[in-house]
PDBML (XML) file of the C-alpha atoms, coordinates in Angstrom:
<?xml version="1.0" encoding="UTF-8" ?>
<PDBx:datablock datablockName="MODEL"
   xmlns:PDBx="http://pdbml.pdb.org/schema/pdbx-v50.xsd"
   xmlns:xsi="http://www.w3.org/2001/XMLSchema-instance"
   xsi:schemaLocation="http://pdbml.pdb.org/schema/pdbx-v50.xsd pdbx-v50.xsd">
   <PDBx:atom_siteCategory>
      <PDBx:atom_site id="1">
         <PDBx:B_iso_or_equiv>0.00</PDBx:B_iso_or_equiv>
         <PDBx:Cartn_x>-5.222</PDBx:Cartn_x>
         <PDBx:Cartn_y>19.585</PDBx:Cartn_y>
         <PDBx:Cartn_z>-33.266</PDBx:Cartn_z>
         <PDBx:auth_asym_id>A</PDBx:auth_asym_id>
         <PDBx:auth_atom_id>CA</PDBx:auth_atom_id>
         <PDBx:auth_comp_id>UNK</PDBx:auth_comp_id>
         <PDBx:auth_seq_id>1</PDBx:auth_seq_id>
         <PDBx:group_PDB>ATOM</PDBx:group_PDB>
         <PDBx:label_alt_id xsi:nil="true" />
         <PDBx:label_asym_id>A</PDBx:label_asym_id>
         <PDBx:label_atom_id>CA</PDBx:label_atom_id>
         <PDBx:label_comp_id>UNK</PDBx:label_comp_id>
         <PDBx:label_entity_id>1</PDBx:label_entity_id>
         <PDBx:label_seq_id>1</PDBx:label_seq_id>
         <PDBx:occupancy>1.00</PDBx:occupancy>
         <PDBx:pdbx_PDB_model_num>1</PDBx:pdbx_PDB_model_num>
         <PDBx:type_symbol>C</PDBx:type_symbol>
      </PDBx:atom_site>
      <PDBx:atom_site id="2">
         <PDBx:B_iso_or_equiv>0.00</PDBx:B_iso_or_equiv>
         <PDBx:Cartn_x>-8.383</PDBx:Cartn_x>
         <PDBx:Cartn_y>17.470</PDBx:Cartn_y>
         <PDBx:Cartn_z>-32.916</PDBx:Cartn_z>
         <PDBx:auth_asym_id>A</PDBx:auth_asym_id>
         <PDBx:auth_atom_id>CA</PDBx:auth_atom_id>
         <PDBx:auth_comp_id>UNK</PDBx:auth_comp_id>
         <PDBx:auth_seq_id>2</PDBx:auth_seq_id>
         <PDBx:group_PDB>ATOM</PDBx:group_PDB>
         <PDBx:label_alt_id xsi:nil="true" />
         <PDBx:label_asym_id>A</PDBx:label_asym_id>
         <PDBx:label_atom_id>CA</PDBx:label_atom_id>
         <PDBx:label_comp_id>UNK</PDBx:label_comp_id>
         <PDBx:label_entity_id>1</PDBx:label_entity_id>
         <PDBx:label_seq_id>2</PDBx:label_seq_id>
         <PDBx:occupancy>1.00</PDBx:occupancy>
         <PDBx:pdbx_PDB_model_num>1</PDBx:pdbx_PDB_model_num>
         <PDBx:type_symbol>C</PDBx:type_symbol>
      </PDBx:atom_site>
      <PDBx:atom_site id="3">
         <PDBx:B_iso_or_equiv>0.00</PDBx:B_iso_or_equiv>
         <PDBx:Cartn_x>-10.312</PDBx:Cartn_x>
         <PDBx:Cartn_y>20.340</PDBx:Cartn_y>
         <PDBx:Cartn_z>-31.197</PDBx:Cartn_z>
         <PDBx:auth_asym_id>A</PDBx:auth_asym_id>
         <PDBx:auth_atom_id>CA</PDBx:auth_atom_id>
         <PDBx:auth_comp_id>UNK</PDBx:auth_comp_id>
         <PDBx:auth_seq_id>3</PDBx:auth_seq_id>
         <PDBx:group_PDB>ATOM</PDBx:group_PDB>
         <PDBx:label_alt_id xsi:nil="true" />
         <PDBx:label_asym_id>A</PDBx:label_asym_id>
         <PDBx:label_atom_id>CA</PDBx:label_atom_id>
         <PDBx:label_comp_id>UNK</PDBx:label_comp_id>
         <PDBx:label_entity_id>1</PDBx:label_entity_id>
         <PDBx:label_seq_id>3</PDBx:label_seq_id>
         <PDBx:occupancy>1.00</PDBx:occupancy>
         <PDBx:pdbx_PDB_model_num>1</PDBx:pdbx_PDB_model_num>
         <PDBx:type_symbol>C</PDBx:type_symbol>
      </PDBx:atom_site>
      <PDBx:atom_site id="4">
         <PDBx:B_iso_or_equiv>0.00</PDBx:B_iso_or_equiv>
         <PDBx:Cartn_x>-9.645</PDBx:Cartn_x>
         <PDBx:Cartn_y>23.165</PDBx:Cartn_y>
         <PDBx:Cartn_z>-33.412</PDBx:Cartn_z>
         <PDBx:auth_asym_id>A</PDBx:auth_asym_id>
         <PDBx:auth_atom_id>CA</PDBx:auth_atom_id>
         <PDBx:auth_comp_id>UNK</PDBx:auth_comp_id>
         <PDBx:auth_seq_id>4</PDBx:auth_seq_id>
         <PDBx:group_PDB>ATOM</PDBx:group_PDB>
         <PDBx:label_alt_id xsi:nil="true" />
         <PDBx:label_asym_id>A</PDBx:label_asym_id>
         <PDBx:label_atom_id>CA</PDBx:label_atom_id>
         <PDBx:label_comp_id>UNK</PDBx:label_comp_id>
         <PDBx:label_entity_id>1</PDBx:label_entity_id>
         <PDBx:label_seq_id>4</PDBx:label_seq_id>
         <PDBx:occupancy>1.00</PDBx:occupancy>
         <PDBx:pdbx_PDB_model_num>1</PDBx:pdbx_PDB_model_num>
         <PDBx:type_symbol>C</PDBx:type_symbol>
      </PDBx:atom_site>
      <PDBx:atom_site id="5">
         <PDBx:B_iso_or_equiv>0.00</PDBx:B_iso_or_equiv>
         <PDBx:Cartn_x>-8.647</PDBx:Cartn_x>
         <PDBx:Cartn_y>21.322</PDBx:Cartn_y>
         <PDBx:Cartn_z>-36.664</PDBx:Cartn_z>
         <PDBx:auth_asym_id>A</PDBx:auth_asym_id>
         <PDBx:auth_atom_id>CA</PDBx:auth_atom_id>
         <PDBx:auth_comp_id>UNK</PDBx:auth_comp_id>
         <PDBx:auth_seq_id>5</PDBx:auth_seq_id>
         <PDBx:group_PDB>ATOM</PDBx:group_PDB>
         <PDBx:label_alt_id xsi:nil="true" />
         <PDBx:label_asym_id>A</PDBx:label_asym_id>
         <PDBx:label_atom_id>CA</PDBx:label_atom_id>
         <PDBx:label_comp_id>UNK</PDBx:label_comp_id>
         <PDBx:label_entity_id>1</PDBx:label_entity_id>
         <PDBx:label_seq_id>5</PDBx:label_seq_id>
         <PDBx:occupancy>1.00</PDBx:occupancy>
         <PDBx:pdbx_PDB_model_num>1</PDBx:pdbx_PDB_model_num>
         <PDBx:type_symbol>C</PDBx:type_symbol>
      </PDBx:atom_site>
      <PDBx:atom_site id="6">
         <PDBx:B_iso_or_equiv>0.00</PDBx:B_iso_or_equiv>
         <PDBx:Cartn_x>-5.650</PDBx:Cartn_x>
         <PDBx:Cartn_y>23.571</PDBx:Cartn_y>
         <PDBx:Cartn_z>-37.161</PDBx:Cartn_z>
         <PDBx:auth_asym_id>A</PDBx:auth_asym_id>
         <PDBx:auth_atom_id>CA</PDBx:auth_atom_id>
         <PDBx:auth_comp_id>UNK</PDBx:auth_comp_id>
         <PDBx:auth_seq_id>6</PDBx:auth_seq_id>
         <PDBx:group_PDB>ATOM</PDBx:group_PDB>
         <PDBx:label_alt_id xsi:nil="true" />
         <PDBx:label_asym_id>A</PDBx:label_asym_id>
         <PDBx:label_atom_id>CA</PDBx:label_atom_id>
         <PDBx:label_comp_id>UNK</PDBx:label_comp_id>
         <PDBx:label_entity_id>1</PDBx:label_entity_id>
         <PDBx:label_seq_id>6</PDBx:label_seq_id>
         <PDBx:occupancy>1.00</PDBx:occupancy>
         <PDBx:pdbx_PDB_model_num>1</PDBx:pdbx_PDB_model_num>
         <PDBx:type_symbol>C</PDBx:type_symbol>
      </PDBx:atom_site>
      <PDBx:atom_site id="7">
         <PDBx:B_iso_or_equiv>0.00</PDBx:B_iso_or_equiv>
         <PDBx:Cartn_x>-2.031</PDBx:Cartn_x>
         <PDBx:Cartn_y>23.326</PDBx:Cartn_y>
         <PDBx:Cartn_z>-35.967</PDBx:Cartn_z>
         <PDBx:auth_asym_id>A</PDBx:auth_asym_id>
         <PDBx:auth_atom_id>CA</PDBx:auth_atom_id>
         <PDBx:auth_comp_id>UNK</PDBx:auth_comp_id>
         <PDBx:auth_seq_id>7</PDBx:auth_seq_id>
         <PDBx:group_PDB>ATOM</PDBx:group_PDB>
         <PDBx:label_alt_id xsi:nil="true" />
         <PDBx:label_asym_id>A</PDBx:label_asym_id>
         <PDBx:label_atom_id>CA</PDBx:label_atom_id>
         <PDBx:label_comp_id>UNK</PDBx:label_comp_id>
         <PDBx:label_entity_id>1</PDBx:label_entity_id>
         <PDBx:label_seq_id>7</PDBx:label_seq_id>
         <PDBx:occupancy>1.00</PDBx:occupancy>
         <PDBx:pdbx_PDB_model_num>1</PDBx:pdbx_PDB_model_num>
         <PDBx:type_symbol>C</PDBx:type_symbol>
      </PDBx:atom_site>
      <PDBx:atom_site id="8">
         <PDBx:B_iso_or_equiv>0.00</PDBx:B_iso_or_equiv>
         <PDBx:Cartn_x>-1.878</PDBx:Cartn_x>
         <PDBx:Cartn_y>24.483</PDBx:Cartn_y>
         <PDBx:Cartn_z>-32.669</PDBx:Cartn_z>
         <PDBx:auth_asym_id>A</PDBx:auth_asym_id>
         <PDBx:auth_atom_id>CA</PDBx:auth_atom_id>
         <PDBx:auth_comp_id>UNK</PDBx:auth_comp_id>
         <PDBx:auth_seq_id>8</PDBx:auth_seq_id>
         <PDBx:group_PDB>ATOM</PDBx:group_PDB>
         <PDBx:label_alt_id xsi:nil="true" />
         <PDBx:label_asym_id>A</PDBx:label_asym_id>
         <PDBx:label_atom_id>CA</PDBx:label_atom_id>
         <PDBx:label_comp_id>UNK</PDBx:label_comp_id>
         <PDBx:label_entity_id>1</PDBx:label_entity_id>
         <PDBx:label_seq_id>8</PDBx:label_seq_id>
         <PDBx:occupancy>1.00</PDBx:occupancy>
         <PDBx:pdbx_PDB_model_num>1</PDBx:pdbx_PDB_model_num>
         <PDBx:type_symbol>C</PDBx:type_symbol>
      </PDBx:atom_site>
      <PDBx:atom_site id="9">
         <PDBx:B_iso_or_equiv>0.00</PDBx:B_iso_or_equiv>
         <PDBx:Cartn_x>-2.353</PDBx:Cartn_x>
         <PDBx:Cartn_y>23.218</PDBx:Cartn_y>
         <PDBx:Cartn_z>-29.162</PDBx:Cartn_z>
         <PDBx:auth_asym_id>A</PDBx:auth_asym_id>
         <PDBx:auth_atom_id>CA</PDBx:auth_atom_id>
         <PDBx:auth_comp_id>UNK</PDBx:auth_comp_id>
         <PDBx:auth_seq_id>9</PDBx:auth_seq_id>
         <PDBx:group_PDB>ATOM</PDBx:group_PDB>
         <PDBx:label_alt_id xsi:nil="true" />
         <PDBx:label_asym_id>A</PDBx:label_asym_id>
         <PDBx:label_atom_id>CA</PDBx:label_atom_id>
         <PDBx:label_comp_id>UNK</PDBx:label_comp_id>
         <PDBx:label_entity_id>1</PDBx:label_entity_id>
         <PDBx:label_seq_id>9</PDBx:label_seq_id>
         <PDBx:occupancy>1.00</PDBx:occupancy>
         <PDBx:pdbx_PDB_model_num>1</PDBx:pdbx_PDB_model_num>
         <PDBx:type_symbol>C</PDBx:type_symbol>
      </PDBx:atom_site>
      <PDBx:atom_site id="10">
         <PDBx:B_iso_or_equiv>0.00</PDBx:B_iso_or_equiv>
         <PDBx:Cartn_x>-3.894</PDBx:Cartn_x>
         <PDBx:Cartn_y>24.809</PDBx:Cartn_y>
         <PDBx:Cartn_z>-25.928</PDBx:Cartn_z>
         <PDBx:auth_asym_id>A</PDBx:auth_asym_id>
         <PDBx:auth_atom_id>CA</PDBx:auth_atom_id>
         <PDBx:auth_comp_id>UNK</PDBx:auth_comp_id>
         <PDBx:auth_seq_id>10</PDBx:auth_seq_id>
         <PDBx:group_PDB>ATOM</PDBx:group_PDB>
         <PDBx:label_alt_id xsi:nil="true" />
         <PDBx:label_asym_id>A</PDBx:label_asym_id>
         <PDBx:label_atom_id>CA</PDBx:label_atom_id>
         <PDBx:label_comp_id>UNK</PDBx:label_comp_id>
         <PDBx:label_entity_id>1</PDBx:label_entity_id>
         <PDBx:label_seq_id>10</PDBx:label_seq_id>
         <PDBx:occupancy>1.00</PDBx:occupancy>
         <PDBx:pdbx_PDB_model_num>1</PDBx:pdbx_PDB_model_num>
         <PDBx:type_symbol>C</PDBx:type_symbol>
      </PDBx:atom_site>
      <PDBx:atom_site id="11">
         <PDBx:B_iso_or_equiv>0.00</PDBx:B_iso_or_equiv>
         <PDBx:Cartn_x>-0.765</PDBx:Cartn_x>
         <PDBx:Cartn_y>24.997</PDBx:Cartn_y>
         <PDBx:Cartn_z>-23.653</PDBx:Cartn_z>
         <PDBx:auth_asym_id>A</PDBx:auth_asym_id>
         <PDBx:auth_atom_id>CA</PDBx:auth_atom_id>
         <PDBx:auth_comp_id>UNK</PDBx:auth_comp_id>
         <PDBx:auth_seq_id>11</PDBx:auth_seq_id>
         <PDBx:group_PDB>ATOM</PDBx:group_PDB>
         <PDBx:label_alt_id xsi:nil="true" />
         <PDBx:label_asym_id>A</PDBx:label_asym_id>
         <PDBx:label_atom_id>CA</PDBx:label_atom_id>
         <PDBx:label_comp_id>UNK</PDBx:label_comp_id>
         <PDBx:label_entity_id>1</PDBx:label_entity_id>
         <PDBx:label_seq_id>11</PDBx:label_seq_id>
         <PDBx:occupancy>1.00</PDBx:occupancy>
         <PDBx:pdbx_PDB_model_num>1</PDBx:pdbx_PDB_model_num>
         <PDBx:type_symbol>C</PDBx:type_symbol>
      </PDBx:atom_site>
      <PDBx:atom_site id="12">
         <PDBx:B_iso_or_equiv>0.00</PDBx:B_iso_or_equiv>
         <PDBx:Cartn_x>-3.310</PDBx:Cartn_x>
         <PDBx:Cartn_y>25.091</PDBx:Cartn_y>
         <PDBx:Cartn_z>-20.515</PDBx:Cartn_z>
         <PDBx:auth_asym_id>A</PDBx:auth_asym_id>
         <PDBx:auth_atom_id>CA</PDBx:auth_atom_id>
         <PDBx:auth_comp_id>UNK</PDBx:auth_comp_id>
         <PDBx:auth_seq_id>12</PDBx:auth_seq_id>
         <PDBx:group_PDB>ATOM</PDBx:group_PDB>
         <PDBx:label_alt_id xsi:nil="true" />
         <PDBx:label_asym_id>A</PDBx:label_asym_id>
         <PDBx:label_atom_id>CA</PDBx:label_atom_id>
         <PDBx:label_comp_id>UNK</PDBx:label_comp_id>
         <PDBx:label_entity_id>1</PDBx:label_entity_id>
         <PDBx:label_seq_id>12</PDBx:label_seq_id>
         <PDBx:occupancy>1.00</PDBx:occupancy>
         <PDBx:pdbx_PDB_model_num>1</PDBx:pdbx_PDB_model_num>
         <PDBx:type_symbol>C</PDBx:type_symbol>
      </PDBx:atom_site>
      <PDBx:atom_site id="13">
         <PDBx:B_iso_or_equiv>0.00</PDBx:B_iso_or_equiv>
         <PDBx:Cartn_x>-4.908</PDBx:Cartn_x>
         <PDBx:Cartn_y>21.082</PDBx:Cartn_y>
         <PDBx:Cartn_z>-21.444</PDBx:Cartn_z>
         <PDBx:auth_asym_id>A</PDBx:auth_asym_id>
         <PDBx:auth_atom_id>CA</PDBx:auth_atom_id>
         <PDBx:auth_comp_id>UNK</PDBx:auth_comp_id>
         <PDBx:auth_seq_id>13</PDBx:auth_seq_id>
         <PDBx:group_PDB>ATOM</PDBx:group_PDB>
         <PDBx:label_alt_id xsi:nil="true" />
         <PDBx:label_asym_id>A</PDBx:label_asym_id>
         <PDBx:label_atom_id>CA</PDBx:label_atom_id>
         <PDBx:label_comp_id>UNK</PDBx:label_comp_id>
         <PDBx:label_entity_id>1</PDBx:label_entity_id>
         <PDBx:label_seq_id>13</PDBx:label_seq_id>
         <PDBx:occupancy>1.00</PDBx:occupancy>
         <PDBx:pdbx_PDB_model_num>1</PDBx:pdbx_PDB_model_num>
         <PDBx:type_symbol>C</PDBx:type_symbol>
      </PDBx:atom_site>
      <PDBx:atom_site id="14">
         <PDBx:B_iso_or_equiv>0.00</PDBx:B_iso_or_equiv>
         <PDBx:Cartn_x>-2.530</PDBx:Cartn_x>
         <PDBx:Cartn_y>19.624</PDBx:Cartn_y>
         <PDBx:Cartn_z>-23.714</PDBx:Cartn_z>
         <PDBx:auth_asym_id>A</PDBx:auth_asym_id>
         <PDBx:auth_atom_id>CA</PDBx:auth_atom_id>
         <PDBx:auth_comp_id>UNK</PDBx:auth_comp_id>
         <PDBx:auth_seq_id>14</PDBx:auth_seq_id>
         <PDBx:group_PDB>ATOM</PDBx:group_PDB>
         <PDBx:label_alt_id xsi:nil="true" />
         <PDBx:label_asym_id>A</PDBx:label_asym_id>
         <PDBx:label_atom_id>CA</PDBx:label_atom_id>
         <PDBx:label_comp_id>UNK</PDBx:label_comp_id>
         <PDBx:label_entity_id>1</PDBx:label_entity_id>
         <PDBx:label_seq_id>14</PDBx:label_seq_id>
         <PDBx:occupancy>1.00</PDBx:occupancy>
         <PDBx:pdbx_PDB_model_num>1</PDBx:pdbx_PDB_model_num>
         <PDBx:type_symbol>C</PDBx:type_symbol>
      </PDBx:atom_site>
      <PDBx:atom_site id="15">
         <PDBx:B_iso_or_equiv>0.00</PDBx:B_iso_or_equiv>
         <PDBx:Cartn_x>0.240</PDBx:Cartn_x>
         <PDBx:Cartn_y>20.908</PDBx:Cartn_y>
         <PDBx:Cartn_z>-21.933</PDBx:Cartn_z>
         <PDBx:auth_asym_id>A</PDBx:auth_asym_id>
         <PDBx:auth_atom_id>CA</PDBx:auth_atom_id>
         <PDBx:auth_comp_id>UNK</PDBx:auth_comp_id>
         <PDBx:auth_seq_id>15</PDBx:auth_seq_id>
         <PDBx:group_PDB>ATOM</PDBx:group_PDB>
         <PDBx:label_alt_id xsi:nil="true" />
         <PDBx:label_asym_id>A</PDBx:label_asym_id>
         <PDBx:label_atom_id>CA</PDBx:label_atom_id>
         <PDBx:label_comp_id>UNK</PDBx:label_comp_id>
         <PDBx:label_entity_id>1</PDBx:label_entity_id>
         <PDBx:label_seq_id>15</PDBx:label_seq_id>
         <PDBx:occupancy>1.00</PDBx:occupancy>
         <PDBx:pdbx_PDB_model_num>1</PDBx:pdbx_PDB_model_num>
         <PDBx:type_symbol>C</PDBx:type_symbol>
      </PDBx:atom_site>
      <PDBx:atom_site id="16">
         <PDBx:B_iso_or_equiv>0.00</PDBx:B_iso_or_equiv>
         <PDBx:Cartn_x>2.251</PDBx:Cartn_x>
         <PDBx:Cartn_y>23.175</PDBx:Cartn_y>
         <PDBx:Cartn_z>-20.669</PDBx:Cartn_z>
         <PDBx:auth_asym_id>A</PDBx:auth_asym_id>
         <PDBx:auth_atom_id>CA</PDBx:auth_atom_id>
         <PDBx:auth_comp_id>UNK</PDBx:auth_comp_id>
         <PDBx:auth_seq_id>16</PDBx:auth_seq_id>
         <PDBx:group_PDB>ATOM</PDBx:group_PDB>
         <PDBx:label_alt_id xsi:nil="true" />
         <PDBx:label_asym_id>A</PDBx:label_asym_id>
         <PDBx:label_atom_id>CA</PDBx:label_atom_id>
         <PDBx:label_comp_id>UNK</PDBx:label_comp_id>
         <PDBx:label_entity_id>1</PDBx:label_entity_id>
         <PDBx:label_seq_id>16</PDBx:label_seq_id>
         <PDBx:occupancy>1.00</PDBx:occupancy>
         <PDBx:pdbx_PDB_model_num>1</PDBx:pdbx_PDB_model_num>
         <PDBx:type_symbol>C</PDBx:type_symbol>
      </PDBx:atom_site>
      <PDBx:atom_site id="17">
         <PDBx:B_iso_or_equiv>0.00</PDBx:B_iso_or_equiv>
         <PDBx:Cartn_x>4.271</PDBx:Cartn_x>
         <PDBx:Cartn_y>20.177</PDBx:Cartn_y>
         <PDBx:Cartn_z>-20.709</PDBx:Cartn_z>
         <PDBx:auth_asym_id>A</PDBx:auth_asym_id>
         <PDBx:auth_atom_id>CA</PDBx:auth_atom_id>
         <PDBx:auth_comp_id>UNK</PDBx:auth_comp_id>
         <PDBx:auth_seq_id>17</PDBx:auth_seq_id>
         <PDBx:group_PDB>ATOM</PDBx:group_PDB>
         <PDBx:label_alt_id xsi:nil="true" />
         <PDBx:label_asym_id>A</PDBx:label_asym_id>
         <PDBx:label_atom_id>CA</PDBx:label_atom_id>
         <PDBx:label_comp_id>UNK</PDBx:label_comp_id>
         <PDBx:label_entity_id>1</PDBx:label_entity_id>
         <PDBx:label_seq_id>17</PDBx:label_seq_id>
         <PDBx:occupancy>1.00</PDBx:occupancy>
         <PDBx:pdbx_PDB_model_num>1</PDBx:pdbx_PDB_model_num>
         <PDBx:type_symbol>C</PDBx:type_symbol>
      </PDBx:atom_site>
      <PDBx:atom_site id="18">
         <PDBx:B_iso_or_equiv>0.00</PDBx:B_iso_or_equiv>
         <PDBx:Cartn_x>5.290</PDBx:Cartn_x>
         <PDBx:Cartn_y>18.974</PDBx:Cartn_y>
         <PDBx:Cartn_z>-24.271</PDBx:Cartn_z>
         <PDBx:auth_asym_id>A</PDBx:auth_asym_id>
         <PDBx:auth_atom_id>CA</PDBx:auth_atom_id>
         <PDBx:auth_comp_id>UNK</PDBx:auth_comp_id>
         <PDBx:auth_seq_id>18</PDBx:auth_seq_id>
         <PDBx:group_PDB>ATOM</PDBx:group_PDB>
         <PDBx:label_alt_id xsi:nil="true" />
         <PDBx:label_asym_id>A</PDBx:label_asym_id>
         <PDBx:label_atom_id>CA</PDBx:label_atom_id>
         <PDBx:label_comp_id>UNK</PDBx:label_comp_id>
         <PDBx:label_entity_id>1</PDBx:label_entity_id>
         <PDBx:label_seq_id>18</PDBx:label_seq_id>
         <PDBx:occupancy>1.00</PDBx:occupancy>
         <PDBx:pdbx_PDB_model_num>1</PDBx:pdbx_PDB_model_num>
         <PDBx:type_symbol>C</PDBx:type_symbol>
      </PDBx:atom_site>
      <PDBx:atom_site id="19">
         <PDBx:B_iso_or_equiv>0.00</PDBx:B_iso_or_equiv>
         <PDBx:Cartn_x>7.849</PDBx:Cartn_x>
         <PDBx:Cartn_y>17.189</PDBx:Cartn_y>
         <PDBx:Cartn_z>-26.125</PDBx:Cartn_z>
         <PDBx:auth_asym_id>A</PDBx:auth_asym_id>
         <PDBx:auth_atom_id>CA</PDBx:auth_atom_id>
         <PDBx:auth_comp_id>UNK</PDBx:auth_comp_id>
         <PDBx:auth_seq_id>19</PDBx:auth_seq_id>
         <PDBx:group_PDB>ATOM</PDBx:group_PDB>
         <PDBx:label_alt_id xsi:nil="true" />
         <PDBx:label_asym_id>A</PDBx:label_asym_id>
         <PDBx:label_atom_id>CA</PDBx:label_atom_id>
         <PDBx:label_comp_id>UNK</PDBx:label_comp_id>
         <PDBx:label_entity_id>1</PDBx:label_entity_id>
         <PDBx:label_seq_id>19</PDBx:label_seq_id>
         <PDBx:occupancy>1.00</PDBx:occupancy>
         <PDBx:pdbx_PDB_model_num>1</PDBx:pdbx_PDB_model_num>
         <PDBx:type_symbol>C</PDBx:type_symbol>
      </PDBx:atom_site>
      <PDBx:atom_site id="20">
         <PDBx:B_iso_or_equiv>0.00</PDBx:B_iso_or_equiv>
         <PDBx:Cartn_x>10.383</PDBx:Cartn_x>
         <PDBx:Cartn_y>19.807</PDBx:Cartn_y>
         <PDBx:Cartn_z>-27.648</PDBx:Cartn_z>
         <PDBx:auth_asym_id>A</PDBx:auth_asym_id>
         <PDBx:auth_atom_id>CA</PDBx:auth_atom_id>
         <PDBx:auth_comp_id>UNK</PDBx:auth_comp_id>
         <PDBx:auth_seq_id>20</PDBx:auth_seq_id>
         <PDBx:group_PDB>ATOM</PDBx:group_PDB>
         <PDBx:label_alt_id xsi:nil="true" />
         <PDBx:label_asym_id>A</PDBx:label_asym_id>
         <PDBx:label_atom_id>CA</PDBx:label_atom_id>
         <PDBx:label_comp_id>UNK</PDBx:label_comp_id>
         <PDBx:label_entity_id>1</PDBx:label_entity_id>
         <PDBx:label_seq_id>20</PDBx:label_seq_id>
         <PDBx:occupancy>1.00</PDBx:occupancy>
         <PDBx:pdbx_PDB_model_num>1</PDBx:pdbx_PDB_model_num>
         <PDBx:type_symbol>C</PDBx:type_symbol>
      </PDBx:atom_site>
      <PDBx:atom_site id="21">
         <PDBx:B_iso_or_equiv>0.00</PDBx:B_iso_or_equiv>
         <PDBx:Cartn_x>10.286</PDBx:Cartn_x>
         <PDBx:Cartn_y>18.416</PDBx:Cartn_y>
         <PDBx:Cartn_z>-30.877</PDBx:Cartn_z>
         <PDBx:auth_asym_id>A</PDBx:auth_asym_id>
         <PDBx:auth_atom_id>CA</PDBx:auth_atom_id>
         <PDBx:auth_comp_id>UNK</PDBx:auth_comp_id>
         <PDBx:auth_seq_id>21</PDBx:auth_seq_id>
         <PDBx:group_PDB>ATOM</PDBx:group_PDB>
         <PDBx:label_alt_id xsi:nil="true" />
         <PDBx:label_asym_id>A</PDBx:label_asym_id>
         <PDBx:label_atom_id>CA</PDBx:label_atom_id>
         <PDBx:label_comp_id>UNK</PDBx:label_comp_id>
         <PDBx:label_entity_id>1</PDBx:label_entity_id>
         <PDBx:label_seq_id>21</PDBx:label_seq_id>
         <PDBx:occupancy>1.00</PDBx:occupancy>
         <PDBx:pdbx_PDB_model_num>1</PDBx:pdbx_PDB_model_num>
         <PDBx:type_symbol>C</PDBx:type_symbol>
      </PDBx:atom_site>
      <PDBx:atom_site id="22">
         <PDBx:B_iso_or_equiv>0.00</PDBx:B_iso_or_equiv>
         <PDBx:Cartn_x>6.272</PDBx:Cartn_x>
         <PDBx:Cartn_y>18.682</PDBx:Cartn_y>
         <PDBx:Cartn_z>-30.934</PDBx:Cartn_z>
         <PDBx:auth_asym_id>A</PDBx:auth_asym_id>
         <PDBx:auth_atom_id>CA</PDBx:auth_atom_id>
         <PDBx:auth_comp_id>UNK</PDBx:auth_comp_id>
         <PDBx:auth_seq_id>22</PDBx:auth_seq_id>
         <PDBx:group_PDB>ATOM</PDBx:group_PDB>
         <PDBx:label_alt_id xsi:nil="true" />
         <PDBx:label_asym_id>A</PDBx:label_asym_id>
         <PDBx:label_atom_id>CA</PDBx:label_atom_id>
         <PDBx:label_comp_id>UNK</PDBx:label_comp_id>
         <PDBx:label_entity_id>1</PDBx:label_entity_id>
         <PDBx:label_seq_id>22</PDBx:label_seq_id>
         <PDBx:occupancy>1.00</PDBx:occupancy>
         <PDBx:pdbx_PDB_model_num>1</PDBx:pdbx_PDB_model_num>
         <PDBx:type_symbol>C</PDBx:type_symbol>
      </PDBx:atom_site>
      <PDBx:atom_site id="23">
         <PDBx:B_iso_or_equiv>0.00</PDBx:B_iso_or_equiv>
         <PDBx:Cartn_x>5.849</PDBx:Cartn_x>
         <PDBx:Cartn_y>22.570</PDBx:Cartn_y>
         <PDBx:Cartn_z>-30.857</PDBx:Cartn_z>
         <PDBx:auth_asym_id>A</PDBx:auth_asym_id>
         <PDBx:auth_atom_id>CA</PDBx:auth_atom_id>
         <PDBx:auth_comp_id>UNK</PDBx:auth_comp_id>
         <PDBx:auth_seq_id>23</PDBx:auth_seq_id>
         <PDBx:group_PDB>ATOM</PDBx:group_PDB>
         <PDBx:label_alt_id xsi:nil="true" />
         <PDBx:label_asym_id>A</PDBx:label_asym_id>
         <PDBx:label_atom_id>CA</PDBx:label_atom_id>
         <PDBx:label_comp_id>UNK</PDBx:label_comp_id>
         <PDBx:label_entity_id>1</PDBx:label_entity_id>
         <PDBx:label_seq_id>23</PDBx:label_seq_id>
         <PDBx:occupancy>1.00</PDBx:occupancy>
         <PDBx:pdbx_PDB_model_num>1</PDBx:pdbx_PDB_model_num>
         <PDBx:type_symbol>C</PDBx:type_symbol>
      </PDBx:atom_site>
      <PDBx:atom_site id="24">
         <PDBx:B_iso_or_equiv>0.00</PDBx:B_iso_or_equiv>
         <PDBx:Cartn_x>6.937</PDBx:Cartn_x>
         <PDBx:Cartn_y>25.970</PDBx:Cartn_y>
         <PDBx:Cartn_z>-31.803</PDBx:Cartn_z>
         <PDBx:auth_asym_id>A</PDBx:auth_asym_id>
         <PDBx:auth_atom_id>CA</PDBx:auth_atom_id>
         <PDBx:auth_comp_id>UNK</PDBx:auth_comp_id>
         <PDBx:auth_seq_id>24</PDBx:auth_seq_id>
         <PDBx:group_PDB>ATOM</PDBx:group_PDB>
         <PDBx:label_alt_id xsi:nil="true" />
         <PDBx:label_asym_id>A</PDBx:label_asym_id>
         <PDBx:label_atom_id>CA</PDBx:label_atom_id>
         <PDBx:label_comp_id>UNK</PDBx:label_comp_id>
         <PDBx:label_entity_id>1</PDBx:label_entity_id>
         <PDBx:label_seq_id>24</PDBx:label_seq_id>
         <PDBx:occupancy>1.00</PDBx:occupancy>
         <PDBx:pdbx_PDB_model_num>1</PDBx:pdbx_PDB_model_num>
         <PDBx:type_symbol>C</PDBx:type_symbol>
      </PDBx:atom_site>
      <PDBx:atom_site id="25">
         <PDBx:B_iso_or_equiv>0.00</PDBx:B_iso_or_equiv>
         <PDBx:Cartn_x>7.910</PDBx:Cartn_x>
         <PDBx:Cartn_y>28.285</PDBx:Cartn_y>
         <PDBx:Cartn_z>-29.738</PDBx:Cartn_z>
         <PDBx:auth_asym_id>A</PDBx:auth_asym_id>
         <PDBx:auth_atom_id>CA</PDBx:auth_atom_id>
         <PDBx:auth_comp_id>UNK</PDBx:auth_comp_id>
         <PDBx:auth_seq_id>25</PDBx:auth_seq_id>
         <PDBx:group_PDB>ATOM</PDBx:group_PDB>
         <PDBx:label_alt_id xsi:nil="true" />
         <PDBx:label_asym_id>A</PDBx:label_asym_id>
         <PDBx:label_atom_id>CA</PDBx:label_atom_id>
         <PDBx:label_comp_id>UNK</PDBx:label_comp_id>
         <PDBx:label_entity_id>1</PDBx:label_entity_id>
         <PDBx:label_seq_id>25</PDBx:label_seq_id>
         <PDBx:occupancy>1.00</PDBx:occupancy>
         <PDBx:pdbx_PDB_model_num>1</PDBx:pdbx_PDB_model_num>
         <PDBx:type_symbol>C</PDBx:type_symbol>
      </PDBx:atom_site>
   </PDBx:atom_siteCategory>
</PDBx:datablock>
């Protein structure tokens, strides 16, 4: 992730909605 520079994203602005295949969960 651009913002925090570590593998994660911020489910309330880049999602909630994602592509399956892009996250763990």
């Amino acid at each position: 992730d651009a913002h925090t520079n570590v593998n994660n994203k911020r489910i309330c602005k880049e999602g909630p909605v994602f592509r399956a295949d892009e996250v763990e969960f």
